[in-house]
C-alpha atoms as a PDB file:
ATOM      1  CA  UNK A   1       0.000   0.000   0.000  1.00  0.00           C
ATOM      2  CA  UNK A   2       1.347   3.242  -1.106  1.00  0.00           C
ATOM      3  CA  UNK A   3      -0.605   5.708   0.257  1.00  0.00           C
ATOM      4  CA  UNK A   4       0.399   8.883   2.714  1.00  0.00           C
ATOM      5  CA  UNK A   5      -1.672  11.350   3.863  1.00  0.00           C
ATOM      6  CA  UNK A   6       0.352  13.974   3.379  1.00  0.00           C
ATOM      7  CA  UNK A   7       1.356  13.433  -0.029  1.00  0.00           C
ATOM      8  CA  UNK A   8      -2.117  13.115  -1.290  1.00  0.00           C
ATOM      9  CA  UNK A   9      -2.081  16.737   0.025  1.00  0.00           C
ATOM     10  CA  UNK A  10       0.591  16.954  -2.050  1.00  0.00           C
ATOM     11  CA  UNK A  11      -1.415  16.175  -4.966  1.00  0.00           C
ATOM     12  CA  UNK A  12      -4.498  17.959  -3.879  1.00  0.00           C
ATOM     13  CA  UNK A  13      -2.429  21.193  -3.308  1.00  0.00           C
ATOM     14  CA  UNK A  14      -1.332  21.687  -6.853  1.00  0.00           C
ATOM     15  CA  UNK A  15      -3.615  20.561  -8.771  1.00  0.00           C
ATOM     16  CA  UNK A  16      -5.605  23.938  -8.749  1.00  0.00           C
ATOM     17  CA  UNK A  17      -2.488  25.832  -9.275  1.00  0.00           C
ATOM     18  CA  UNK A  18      -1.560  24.102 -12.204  1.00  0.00           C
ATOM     19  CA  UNK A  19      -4.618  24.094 -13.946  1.00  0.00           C
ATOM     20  CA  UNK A  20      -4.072  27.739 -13.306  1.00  0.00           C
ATOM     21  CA  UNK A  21      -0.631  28.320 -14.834  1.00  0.00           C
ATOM     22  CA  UNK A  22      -1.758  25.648 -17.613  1.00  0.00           C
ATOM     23  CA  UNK A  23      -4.970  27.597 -18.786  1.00  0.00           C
ATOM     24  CA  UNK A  24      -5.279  30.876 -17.990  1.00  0.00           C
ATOM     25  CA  UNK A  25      -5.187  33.406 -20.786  1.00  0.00           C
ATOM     26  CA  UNK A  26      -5.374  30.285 -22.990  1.00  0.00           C
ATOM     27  CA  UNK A  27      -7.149  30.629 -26.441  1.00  0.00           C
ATOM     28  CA  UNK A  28     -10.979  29.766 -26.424  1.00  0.00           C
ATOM     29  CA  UNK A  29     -10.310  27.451 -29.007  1.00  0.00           C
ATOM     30  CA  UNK A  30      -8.229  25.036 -26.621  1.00  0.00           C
ATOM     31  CA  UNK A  31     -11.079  25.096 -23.964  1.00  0.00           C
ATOM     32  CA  UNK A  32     -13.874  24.710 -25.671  1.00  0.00           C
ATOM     33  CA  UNK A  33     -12.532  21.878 -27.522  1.00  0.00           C
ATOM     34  CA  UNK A  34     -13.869  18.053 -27.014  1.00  0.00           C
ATOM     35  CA  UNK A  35     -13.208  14.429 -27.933  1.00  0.00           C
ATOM     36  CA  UNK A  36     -16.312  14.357 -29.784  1.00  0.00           C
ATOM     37  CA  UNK A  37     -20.194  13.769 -29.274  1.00  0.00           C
ATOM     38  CA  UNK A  38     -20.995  13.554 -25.543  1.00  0.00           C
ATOM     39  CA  UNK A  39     -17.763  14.305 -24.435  1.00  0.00           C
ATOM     40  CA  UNK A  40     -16.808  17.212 -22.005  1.00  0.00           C
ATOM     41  CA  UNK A  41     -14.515  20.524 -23.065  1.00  0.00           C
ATOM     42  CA  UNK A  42     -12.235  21.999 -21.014  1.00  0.00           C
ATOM     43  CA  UNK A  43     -14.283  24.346 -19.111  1.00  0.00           C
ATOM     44  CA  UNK A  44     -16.417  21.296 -18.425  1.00  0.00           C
ATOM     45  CA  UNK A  45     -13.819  19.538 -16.212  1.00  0.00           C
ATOM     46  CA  UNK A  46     -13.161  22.159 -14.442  1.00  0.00           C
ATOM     47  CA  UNK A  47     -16.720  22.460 -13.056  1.00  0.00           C
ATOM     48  CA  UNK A  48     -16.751  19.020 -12.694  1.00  0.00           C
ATOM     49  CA  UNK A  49     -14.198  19.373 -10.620  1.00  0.00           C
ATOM     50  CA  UNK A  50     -15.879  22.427  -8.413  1.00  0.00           C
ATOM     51  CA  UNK A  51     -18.927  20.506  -8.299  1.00  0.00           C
ATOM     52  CA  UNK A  52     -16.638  17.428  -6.096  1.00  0.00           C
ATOM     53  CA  UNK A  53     -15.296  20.084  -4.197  1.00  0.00           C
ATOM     54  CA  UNK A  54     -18.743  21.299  -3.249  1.00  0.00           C
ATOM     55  CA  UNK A  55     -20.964  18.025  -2.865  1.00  0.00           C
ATOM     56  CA  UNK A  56     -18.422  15.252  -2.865  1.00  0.00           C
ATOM     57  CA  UNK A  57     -15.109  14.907  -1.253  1.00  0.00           C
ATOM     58  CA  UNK A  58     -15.195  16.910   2.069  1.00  0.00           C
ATOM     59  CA  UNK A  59     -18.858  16.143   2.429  1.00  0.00           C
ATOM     60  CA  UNK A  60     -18.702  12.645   1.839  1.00  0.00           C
ATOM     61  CA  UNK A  61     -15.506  12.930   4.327  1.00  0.00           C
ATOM     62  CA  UNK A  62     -17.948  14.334   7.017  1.00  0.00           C
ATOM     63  CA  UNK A  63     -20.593  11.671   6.254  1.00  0.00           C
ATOM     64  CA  UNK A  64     -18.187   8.892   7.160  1.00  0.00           C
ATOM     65  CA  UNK A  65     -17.019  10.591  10.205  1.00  0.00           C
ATOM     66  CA  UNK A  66     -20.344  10.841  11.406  1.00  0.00           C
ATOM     67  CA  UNK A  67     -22.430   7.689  10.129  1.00  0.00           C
ATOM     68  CA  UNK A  68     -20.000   5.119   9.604  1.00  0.00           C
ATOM     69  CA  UNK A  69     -21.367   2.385   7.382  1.00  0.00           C
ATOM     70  CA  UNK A  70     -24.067   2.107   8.785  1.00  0.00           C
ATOM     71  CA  UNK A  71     -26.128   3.635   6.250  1.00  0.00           C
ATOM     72  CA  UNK A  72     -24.830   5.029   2.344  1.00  0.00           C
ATOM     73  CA  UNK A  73     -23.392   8.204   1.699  1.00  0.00           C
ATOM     74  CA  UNK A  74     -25.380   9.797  -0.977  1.00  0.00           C
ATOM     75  CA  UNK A  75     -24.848   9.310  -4.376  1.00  0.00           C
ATOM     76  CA  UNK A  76     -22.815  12.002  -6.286  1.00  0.00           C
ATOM     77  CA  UNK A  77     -23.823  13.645  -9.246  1.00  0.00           C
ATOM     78  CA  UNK A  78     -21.069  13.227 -11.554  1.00  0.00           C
ATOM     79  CA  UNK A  79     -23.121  15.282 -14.140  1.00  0.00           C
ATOM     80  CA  UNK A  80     -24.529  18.055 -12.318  1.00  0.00           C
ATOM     81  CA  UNK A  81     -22.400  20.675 -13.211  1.00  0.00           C
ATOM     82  CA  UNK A  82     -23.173  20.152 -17.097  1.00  0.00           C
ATOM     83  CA  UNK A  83     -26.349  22.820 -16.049  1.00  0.00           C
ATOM     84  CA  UNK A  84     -24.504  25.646 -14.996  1.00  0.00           C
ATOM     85  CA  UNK A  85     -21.968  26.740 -17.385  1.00  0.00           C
ATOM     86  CA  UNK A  86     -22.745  30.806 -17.108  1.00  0.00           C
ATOM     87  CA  UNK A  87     -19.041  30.977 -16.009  1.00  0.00           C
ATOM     88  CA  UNK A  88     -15.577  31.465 -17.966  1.00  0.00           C
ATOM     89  CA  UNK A  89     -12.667  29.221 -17.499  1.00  0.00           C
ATOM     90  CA  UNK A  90     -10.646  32.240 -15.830  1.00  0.00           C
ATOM     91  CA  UNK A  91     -13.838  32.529 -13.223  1.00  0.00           C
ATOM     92  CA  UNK A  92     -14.025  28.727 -12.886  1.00  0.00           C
ATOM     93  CA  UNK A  93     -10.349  28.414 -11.701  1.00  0.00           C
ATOM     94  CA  UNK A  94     -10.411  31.340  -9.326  1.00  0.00           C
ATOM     95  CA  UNK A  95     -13.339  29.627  -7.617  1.00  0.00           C
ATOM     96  CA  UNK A  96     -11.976  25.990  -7.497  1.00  0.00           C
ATOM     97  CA  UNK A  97      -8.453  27.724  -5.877  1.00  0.00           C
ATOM     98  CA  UNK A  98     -10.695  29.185  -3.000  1.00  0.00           C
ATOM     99  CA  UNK A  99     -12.743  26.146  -2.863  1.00  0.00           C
ATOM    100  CA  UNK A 100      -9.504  23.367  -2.949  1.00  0.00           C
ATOM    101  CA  UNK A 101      -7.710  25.364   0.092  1.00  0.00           C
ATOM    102  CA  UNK A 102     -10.784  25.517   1.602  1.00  0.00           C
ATOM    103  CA  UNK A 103     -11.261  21.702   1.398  1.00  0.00           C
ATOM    104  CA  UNK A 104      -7.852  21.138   2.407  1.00  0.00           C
ATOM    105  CA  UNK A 105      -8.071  23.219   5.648  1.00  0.00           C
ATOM    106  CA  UNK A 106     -10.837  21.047   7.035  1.00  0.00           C
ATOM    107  CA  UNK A 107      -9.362  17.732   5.926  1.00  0.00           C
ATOM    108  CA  UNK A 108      -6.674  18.363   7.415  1.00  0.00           C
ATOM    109  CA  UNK A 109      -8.813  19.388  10.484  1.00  0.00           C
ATOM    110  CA  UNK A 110     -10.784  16.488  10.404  1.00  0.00           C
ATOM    111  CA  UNK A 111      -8.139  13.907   9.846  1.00  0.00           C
ATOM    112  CA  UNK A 112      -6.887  13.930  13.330  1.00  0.00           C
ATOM    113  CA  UNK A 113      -5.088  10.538  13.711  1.00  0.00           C
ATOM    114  CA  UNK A 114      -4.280   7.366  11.678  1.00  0.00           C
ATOM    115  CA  UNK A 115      -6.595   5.331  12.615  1.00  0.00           C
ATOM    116  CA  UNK A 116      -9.382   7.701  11.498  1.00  0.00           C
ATOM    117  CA  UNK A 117      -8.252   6.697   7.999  1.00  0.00           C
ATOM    118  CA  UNK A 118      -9.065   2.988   8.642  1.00  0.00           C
ATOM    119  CA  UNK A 119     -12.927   4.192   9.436  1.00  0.00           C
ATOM    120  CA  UNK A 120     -15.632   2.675   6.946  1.00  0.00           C
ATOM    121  CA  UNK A 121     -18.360   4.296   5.499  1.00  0.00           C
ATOM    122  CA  UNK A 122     -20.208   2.703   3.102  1.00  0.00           C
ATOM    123  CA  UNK A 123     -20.544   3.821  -0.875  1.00  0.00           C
ATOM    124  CA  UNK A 124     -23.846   3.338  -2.380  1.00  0.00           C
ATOM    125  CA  UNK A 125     -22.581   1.278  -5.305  1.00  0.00           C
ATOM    126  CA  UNK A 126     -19.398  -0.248  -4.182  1.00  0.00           C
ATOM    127  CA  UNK A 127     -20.249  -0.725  -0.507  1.00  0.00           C
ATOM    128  CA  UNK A 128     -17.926  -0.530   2.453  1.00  0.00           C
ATOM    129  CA  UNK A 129     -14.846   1.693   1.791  1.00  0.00           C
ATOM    130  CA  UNK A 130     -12.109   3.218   4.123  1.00  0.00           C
ATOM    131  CA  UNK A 131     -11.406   7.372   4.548  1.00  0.00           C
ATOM    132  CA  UNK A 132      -7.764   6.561   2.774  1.00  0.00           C
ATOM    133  CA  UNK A 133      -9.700   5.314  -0.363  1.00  0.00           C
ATOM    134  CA  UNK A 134     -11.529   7.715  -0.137  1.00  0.00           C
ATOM    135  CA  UNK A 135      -9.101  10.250   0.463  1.00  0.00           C
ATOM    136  CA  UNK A 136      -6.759   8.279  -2.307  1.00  0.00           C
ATOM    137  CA  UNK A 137      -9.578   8.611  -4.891  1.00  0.00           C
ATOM    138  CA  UNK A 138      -9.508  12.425  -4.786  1.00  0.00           C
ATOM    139  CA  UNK A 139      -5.563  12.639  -5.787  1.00  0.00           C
ATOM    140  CA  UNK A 140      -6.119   9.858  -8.336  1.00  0.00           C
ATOM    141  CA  UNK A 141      -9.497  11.662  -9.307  1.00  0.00           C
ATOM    142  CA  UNK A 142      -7.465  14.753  -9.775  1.00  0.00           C
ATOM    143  CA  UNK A 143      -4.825  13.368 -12.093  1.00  0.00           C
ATOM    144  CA  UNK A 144      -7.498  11.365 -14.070  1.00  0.00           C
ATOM    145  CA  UNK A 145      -8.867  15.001 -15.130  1.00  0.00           C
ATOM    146  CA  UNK A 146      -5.746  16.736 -15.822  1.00  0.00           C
ATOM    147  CA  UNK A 147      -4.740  14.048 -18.448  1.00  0.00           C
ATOM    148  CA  UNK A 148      -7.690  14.030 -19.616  1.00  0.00           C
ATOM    149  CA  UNK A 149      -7.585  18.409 -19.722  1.00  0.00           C
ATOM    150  CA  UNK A 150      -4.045  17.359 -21.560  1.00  0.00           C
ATOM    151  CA  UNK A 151      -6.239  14.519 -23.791  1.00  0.00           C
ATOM    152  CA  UNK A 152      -8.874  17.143 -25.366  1.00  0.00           C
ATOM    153  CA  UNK A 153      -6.615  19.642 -26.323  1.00  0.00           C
ATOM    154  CA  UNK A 154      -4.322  17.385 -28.146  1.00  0.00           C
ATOM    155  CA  UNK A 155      -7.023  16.003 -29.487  1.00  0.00           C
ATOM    156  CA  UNK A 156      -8.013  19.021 -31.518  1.00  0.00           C
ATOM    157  CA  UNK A 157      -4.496  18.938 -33.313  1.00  0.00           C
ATOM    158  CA  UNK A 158      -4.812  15.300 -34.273  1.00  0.00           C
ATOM    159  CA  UNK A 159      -5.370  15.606 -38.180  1.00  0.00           C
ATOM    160  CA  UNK A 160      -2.612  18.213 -37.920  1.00  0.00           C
ATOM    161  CA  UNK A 161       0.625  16.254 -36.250  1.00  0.00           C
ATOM    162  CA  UNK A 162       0.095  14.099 -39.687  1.00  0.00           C
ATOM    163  CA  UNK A 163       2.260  10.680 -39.413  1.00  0.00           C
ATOM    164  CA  UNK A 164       3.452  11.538 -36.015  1.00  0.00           C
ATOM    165  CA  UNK A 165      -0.041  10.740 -34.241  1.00  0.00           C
ATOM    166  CA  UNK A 166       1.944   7.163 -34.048  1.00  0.00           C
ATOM    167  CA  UNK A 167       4.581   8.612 -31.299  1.00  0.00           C
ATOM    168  CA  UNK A 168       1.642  10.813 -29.650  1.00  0.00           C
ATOM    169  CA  UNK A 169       0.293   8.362 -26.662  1.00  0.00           C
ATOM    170  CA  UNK A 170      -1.967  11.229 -25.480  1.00  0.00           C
ATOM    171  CA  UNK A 171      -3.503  10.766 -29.159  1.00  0.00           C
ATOM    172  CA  UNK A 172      -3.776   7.052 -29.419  1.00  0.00           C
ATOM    173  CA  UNK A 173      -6.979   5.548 -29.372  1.00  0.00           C
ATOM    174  CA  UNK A 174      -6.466   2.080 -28.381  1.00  0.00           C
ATOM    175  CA  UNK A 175      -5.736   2.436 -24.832  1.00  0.00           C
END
């Protein structure tokens, strides 16, 4: 088993800061880009990402804490944030920086010992499920997203890197 507290911080820590550095003052043509029918743009992700921060992570966190597993968290959303889009990229950043350090200041607040990451709560599809997996699948969760941030954009370049798409893994399609 791999996983450390603190460097799933780490991970949570940055990611809002590079998504930052990575996309602000970017061309609208690179985030509002997709992979194709039914498939999310840039700008998309990102409030995909705000919505976790908001309804997901921290309160599923609390949940736990509280309930154990003796009853399911609820069920997130994973599309909700496809109905409020009334927001720009450079907007949608600024508010999932406030929102991440947020997060982070009351995980850190509520994780006050080891053993509290061997407590159970139980996930409404996959059942019974530790705070570190929990905790673990928000880092992972993270870098799923930015490759797939890194995916969409190269994506709109594929016709254009000609032959080369062969020694582009971010482009290949049989993964």
């Amino acid at each position: 088993m791999n996983f450390k507290f603190d460097e799933a911080i780490e991970i949570l820590e940055r990611t809002p800061n590079m998504l930052d550095v990575f996309l602000t003052g970017i061309s609208d043509q690179w985030t509002n880009c997709n992979e194709g029918h039914d498939t999310w743009n840039v700008k998309e992700v990102i409030l995909h990402l705000i919505e976790g921060e908001q309804s997901n992570w921290i309160p599923r966190l609390r949940f736990i804490i509280k309930e154990g597993d003796k009853k399911a968290f609820p069920a997130f959303d994973r599309f909700a944030h496809l109905h409020n889009q009334s927001t720009t990229v450079e907007q949608a950043l600024i508010f999932l920086k406030r929102l991440r350090q947020e997060n982070i200041k009351i995980l850190k607040e509520l994780i006050s010992s080891e053993e509290l990451l061997e407590q159970t709560g139980y996930h409404p599809a996959f059942g019974t499920v530790k705070v570190r997996e929990l905790i673990s699948t928000w880092a992972v969760h993270d870098l799923t997203h930015i490759t797939q941030i890194a995916r969409i954009m190269a994506e709109r370049y594929r016709t254009d890197v000609g032959p080369w798409v062969e020694y582009l893994g971010v482009l290949k399609t049989d993964k």
